[in-house]
C-alpha atoms as a PDB file:
ATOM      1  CA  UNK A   1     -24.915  25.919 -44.999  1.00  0.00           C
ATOM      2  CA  UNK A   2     -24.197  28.817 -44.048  1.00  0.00           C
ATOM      3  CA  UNK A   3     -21.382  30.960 -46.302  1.00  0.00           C
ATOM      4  CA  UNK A   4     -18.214  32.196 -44.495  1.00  0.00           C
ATOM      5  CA  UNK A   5     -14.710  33.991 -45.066  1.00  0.00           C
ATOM      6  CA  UNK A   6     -12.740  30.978 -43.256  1.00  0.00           C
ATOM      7  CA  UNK A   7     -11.070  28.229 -44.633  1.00  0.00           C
ATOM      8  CA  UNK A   8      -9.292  25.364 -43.868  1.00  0.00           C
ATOM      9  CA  UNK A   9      -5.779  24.120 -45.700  1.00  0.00           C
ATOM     10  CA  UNK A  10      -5.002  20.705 -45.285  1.00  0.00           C
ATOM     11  CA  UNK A  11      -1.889  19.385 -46.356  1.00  0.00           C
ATOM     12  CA  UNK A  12       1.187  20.702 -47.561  1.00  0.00           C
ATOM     13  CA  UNK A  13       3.841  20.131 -45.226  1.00  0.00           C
ATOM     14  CA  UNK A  14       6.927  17.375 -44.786  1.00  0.00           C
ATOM     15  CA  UNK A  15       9.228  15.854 -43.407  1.00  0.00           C
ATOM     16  CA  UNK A  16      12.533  15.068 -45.114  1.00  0.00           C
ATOM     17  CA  UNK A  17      15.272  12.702 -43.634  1.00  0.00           C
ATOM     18  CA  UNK A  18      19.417  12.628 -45.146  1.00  0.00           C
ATOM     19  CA  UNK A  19      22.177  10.957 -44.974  1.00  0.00           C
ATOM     20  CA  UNK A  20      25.756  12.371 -44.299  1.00  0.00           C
ATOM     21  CA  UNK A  21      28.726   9.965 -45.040  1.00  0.00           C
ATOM     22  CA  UNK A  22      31.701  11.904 -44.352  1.00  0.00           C
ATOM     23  CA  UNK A  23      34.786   9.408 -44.793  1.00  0.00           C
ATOM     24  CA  UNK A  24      34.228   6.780 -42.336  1.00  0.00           C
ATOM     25  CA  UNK A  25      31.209   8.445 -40.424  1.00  0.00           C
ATOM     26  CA  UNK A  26      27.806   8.672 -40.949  1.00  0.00           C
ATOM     27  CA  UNK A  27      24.874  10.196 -39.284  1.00  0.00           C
ATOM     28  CA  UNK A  28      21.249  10.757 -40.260  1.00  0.00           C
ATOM     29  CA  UNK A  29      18.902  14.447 -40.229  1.00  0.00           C
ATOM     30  CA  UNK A  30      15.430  15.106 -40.365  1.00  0.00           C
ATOM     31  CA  UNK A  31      13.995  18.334 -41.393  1.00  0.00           C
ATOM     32  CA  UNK A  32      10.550  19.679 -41.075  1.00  0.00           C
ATOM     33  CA  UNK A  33       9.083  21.804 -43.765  1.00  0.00           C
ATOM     34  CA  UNK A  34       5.513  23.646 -45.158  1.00  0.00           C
ATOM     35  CA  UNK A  35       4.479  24.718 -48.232  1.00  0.00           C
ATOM     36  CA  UNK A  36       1.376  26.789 -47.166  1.00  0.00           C
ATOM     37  CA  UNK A  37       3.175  30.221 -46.709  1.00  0.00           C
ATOM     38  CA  UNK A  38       2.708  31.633 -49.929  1.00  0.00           C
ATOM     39  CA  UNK A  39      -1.474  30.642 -50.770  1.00  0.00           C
ATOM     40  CA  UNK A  40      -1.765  31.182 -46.667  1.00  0.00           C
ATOM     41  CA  UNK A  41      -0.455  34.597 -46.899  1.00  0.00           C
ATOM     42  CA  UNK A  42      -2.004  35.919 -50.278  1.00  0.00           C
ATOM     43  CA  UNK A  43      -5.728  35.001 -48.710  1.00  0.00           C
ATOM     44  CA  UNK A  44      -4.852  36.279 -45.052  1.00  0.00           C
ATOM     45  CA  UNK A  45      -3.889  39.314 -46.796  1.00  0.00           C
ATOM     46  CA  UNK A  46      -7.255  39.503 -49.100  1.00  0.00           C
ATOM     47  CA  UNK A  47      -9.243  38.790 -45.714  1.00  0.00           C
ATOM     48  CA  UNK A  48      -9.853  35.492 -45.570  1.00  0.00           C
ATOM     49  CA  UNK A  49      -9.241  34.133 -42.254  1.00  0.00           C
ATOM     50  CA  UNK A  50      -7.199  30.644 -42.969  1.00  0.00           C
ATOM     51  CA  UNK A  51      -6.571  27.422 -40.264  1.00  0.00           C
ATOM     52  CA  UNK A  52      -4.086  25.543 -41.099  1.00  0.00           C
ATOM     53  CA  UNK A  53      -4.024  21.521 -40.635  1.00  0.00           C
ATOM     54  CA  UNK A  54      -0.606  20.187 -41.450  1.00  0.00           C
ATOM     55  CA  UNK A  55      -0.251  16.854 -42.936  1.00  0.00           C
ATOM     56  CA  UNK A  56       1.047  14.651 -40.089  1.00  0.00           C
ATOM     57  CA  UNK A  57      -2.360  16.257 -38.395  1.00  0.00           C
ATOM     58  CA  UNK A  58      -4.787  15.024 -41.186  1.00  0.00           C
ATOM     59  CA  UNK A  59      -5.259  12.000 -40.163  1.00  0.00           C
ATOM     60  CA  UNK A  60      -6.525  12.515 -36.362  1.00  0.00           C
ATOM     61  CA  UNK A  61      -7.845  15.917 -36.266  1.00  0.00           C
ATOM     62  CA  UNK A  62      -9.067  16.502 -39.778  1.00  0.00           C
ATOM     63  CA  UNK A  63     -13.217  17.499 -39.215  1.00  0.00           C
ATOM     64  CA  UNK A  64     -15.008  14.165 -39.176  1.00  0.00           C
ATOM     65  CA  UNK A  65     -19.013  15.471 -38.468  1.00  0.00           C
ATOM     66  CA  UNK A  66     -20.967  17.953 -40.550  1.00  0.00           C
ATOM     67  CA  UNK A  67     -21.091  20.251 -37.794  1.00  0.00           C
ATOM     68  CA  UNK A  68     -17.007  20.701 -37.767  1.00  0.00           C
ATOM     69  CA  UNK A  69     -16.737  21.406 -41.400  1.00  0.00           C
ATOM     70  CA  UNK A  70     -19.948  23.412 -41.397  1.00  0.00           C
ATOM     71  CA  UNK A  71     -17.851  26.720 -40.066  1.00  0.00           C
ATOM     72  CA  UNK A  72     -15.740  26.754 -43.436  1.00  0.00           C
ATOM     73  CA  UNK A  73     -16.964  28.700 -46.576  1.00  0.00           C
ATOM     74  CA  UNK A  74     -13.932  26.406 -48.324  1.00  0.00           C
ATOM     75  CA  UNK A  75     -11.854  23.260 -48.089  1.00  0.00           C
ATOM     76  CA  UNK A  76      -8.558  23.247 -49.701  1.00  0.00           C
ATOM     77  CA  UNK A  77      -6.565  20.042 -50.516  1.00  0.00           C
ATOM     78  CA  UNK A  78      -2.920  20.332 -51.074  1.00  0.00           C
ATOM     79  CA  UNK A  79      -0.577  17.684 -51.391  1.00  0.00           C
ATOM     80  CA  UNK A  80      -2.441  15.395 -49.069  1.00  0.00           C
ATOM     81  CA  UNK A  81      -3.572  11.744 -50.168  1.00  0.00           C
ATOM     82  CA  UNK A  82      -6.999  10.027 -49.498  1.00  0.00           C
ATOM     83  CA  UNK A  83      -5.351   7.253 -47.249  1.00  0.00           C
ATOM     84  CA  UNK A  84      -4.920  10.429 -44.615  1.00  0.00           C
ATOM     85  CA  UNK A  85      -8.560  11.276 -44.563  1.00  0.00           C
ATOM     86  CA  UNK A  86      -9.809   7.292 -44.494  1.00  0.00           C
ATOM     87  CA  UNK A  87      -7.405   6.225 -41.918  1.00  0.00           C
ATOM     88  CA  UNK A  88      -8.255   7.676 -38.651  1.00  0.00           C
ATOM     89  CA  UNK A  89      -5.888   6.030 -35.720  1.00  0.00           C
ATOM     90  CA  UNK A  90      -8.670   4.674 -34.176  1.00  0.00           C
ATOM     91  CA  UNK A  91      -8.958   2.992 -37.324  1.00  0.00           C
ATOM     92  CA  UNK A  92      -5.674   1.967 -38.643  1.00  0.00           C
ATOM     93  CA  UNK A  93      -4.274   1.601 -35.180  1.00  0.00           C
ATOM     94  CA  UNK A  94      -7.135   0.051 -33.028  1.00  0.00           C
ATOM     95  CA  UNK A  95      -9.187  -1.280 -36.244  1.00  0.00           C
ATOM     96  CA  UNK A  96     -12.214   0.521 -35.072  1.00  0.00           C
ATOM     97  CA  UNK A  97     -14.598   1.718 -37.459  1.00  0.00           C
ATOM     98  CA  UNK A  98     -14.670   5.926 -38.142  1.00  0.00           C
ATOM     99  CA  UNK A  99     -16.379   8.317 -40.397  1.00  0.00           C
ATOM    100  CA  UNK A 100     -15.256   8.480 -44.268  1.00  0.00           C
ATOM    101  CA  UNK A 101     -14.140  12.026 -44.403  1.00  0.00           C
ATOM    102  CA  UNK A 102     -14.108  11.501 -48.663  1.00  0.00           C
ATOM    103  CA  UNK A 103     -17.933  11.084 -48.124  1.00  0.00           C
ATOM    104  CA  UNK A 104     -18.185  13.527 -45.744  1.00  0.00           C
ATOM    105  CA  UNK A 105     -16.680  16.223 -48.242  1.00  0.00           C
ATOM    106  CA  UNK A 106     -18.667  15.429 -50.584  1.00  0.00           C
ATOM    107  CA  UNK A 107     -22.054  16.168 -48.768  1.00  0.00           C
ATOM    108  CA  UNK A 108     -20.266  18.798 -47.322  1.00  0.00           C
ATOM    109  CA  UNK A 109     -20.237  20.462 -50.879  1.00  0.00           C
ATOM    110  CA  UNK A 110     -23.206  19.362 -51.866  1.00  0.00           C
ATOM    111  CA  UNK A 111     -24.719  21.343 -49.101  1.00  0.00           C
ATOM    112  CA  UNK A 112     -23.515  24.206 -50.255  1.00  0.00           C
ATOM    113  CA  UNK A 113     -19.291  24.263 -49.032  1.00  0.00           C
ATOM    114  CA  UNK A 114     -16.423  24.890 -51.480  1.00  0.00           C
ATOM    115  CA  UNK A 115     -13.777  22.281 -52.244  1.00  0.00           C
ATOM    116  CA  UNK A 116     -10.628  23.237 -54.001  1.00  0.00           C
ATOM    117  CA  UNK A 117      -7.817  20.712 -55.050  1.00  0.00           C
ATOM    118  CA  UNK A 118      -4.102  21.714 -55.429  1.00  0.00           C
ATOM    119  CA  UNK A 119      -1.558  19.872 -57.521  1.00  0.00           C
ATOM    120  CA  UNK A 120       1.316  17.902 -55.764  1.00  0.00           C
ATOM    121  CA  UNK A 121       2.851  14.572 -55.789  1.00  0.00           C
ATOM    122  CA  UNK A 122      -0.027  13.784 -52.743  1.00  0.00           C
ATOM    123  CA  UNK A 123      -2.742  14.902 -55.355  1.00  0.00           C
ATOM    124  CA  UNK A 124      -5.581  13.814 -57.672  1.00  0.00           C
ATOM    125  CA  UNK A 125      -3.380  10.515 -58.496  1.00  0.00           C
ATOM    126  CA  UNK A 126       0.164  11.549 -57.708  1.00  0.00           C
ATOM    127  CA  UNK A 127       3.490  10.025 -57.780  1.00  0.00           C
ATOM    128  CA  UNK A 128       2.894   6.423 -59.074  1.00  0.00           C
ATOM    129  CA  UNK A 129      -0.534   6.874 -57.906  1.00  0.00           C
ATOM    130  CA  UNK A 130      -0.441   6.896 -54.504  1.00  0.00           C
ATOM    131  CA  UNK A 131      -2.507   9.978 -53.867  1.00  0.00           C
ATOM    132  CA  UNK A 132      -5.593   7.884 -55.157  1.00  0.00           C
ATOM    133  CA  UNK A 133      -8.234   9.851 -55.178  1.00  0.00           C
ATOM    134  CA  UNK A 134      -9.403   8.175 -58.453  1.00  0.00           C
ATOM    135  CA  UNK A 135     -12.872   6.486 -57.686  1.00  0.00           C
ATOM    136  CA  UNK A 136     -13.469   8.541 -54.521  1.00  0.00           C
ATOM    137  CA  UNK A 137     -16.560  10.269 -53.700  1.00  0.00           C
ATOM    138  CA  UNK A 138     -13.826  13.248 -53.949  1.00  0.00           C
ATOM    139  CA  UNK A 139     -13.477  12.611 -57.546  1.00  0.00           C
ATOM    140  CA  UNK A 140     -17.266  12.087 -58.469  1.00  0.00           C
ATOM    141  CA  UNK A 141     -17.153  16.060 -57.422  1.00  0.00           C
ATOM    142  CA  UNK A 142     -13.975  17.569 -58.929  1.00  0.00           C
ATOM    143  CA  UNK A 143     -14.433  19.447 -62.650  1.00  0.00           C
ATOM    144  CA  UNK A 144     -11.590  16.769 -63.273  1.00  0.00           C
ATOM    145  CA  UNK A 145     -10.976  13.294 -63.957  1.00  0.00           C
ATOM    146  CA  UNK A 146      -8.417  11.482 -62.774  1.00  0.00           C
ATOM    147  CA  UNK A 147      -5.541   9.299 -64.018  1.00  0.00           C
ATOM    148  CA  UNK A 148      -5.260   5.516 -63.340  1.00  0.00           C
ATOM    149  CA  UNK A 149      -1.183   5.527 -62.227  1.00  0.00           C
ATOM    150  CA  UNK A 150       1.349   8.180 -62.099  1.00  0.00           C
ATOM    151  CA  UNK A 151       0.004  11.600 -63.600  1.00  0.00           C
ATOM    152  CA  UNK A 152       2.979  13.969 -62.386  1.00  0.00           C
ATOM    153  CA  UNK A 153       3.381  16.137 -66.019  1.00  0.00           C
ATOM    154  CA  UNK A 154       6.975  17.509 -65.293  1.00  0.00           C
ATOM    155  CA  UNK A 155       7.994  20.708 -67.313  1.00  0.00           C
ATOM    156  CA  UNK A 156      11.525  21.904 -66.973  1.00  0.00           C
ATOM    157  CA  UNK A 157      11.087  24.546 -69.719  1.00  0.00           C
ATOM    158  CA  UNK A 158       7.665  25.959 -68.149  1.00  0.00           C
ATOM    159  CA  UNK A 159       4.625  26.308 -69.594  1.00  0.00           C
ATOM    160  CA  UNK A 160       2.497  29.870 -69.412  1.00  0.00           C
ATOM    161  CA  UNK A 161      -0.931  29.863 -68.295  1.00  0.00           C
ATOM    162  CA  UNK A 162      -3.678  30.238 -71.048  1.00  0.00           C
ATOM    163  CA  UNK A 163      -6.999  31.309 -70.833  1.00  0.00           C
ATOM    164  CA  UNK A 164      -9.481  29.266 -72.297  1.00  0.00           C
ATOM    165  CA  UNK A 165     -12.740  30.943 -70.814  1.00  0.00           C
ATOM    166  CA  UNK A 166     -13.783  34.111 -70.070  1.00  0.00           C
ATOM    167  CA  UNK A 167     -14.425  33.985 -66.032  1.00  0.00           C
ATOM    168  CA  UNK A 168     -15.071  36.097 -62.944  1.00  0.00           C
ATOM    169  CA  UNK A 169     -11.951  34.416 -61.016  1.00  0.00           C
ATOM    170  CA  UNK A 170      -9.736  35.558 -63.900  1.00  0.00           C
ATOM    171  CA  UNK A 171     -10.868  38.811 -64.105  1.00  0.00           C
ATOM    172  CA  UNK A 172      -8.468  41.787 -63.999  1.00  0.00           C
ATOM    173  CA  UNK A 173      -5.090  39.680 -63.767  1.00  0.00           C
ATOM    174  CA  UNK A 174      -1.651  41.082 -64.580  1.00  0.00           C
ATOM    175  CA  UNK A 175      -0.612  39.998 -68.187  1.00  0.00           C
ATOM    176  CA  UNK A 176       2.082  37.989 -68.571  1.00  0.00           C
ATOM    177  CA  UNK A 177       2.423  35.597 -65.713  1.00  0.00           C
ATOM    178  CA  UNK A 178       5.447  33.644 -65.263  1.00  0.00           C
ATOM    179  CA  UNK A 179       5.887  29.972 -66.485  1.00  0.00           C
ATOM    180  CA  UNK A 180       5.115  26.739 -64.107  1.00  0.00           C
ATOM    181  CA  UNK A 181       7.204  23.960 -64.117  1.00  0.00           C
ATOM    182  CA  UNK A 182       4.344  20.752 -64.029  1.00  0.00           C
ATOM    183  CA  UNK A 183       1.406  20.146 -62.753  1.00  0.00           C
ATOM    184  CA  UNK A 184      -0.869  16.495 -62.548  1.00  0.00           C
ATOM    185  CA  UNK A 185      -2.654  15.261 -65.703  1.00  0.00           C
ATOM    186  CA  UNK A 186      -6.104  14.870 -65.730  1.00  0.00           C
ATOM    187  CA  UNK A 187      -9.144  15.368 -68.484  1.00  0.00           C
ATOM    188  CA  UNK A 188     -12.519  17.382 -67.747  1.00  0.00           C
ATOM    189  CA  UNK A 189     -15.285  15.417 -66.324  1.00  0.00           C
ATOM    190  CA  UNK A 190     -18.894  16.105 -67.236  1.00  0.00           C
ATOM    191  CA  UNK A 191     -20.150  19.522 -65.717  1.00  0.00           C
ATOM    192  CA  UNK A 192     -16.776  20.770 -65.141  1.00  0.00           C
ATOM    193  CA  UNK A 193     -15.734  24.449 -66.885  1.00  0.00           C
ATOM    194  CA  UNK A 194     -11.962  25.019 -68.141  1.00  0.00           C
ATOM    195  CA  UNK A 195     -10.302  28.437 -67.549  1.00  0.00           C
ATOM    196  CA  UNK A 196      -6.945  27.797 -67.682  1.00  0.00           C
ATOM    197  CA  UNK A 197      -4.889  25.236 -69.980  1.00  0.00           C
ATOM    198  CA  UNK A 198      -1.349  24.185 -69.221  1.00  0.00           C
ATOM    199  CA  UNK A 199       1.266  22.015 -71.471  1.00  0.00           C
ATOM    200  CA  UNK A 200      -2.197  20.924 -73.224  1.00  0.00           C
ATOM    201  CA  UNK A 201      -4.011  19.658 -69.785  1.00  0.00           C
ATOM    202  CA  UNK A 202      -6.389  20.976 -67.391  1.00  0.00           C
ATOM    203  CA  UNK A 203      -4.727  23.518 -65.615  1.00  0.00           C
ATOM    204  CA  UNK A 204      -7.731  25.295 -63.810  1.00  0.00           C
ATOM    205  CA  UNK A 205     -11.485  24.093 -63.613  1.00  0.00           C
ATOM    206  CA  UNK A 206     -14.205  24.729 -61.755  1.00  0.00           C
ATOM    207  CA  UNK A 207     -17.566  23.263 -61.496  1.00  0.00           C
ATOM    208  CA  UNK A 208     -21.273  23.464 -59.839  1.00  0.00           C
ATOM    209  CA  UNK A 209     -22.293  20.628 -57.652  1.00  0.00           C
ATOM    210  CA  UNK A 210     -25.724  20.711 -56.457  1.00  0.00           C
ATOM    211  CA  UNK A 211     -25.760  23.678 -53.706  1.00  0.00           C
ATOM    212  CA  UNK A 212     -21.638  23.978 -53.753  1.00  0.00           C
ATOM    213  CA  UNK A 213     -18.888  24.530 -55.943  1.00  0.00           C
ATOM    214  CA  UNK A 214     -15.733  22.735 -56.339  1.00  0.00           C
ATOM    215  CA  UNK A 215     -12.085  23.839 -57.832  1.00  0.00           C
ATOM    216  CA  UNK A 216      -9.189  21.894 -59.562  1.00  0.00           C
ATOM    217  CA  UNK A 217      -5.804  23.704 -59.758  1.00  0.00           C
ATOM    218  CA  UNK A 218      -3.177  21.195 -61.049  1.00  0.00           C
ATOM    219  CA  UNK A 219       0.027  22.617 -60.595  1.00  0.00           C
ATOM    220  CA  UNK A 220       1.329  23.799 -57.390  1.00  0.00           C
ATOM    221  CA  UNK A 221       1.010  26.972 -54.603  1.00  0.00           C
ATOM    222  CA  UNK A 222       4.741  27.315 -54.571  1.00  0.00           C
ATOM    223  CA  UNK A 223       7.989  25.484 -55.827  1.00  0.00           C
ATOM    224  CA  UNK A 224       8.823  23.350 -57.606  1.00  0.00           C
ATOM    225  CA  UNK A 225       5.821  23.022 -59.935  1.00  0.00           C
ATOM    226  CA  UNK A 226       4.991  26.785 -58.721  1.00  0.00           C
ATOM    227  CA  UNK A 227       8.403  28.605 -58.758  1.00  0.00           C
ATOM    228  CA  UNK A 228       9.183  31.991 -56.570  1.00  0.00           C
ATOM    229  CA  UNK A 229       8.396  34.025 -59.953  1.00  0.00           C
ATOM    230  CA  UNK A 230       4.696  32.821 -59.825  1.00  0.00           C
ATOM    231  CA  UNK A 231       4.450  33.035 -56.482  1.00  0.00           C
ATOM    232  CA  UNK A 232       5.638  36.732 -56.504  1.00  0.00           C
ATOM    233  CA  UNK A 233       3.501  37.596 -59.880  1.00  0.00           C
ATOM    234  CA  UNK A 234       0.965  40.053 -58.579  1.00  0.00           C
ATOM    235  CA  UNK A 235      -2.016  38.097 -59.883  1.00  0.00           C
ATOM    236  CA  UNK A 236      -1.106  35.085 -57.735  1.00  0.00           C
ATOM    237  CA  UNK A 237      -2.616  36.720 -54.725  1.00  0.00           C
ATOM    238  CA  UNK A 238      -5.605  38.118 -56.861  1.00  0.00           C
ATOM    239  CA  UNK A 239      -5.816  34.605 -58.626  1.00  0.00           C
ATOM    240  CA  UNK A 240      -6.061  32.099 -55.480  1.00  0.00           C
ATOM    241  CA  UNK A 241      -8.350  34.933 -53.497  1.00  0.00           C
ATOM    242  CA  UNK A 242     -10.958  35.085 -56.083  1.00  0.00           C
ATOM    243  CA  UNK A 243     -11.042  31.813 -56.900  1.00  0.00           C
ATOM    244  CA  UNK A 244     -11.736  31.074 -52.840  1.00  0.00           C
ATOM    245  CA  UNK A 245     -14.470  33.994 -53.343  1.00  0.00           C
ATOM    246  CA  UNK A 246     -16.221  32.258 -56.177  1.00  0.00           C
ATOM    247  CA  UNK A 247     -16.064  28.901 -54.150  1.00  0.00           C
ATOM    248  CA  UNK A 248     -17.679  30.488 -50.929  1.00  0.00           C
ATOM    249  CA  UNK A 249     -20.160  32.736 -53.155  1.00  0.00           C
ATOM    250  CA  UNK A 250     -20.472  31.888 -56.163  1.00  0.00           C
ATOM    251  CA  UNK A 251     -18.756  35.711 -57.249  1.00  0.00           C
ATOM    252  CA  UNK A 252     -15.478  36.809 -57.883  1.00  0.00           C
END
């Protein structure tokens, strides 16, 4: 496969619905929001060239041949559950059989593409474990292994980063980065590396699968888990850009 600078983001984005009661009256709102803006812009601006595929769009336009996911150097996953990559429309509208895009990932990083997963209530297992990813073909690739129910790890105080190996992603970051709020519990699976520890889980790993690499980042790309202090830490941009590097090359 061959390597390349562009990668696709799929995920991260909602929408949220309210209700006003104001004395007798009520009425309803819906609002649509992202949360790609601040990993989109930090690899845009360290020349990676990013597509974006919004949640609602996973489902029917996510890449479901070889040859569609073949242009990527790396896949990211944020906040975005397994049920939107099985269940195509023709599928869980018409109940007509379609690719398994968990499967297809999987070869896709065997053969030599980069797969990196971002923590959310959508990810790994999620809130009460609806992300399920546990027992995927996904998970038999992640440096992580996944909860059976709810592995949300909240942390109002924050917890700061710490470096438990010694890697090229890592290199030259700021000192002191701020605290993150939470982030999904998991335990290393065989083959994966830990760099990064957080309020005494995986916070960071990264492993080698056959001709491809894969990523696990637990907490989040922005808030809550991920508050505006992280985000605007200087080694946020350098952190998420070289980790994309290593996944597409194998350097930093």
């Amino acid at each position: 496969m061959p390597r390349s600078g562009r990668v696709l983001v799929a995920g991260e984005s909602w929408i949220s619905q309210a209700a006003h009661v104001k004395g007798f009256d009520a009425f309803g709102s819906a609002t649509y929001e992202t949360g790609v803006g601040p990993l989109r812009d930090a690899l845009v601006a360290s020349g990676f060239e990013v597509d974006y595929l919004p949640g609602h769009e996973v489902p029917e336009r996510f890449p479901e041949e070889p040859d569609a996911l073949a242009p990527y150097g790396a896949v990211v996953l944020s906040d975005i559950g397994a049920s939107s990559l099985l269940l195509h429309p023709r599928t869980w509208v018409h109940g007509l059989p379609s690719p398994n895009r968990l499967k297809l990932l999987r070869a896709y990083v065997e053969g030599g593409g980069g797969l990196l997963m971002v923590g959310g209530y959508l990810s790994f297992q999620g809130y009460h474990g609806t992300a399920g990813y546990r027992g995927t073909p996904v998970e038999t690739i992640l440096p992580v292994t996944l909860e059976v129910f709810d592995d949300r790890e909240e942390v109002p105080e924050g917890f700061v980063p710490e470096v438990v190996s010694p890697h090229a992603i890592l290199r030259d970051l700021p000192p002191a980065p701020p605290p993150l709020l939470g982030l999904n519990r998991t335990t290393m699976a065989p083959g994966g590396q830990l760099l990064l520890r957080g309020a005494g889980y995986p916070l960071l790993a990264v492993r080698e699968v056959v001709a491809g690499r894969t990523a696990a980042w637990t907490s989040d790309i922005g808030p809550h888990w991920c508050p505006g202090a992280f985000v605007a830490w200087p080694g946020y941009r350098r952190l998420f850009a070289q980790l994309i590097a290593w996944l597409v090359e194998g350097t930093a």
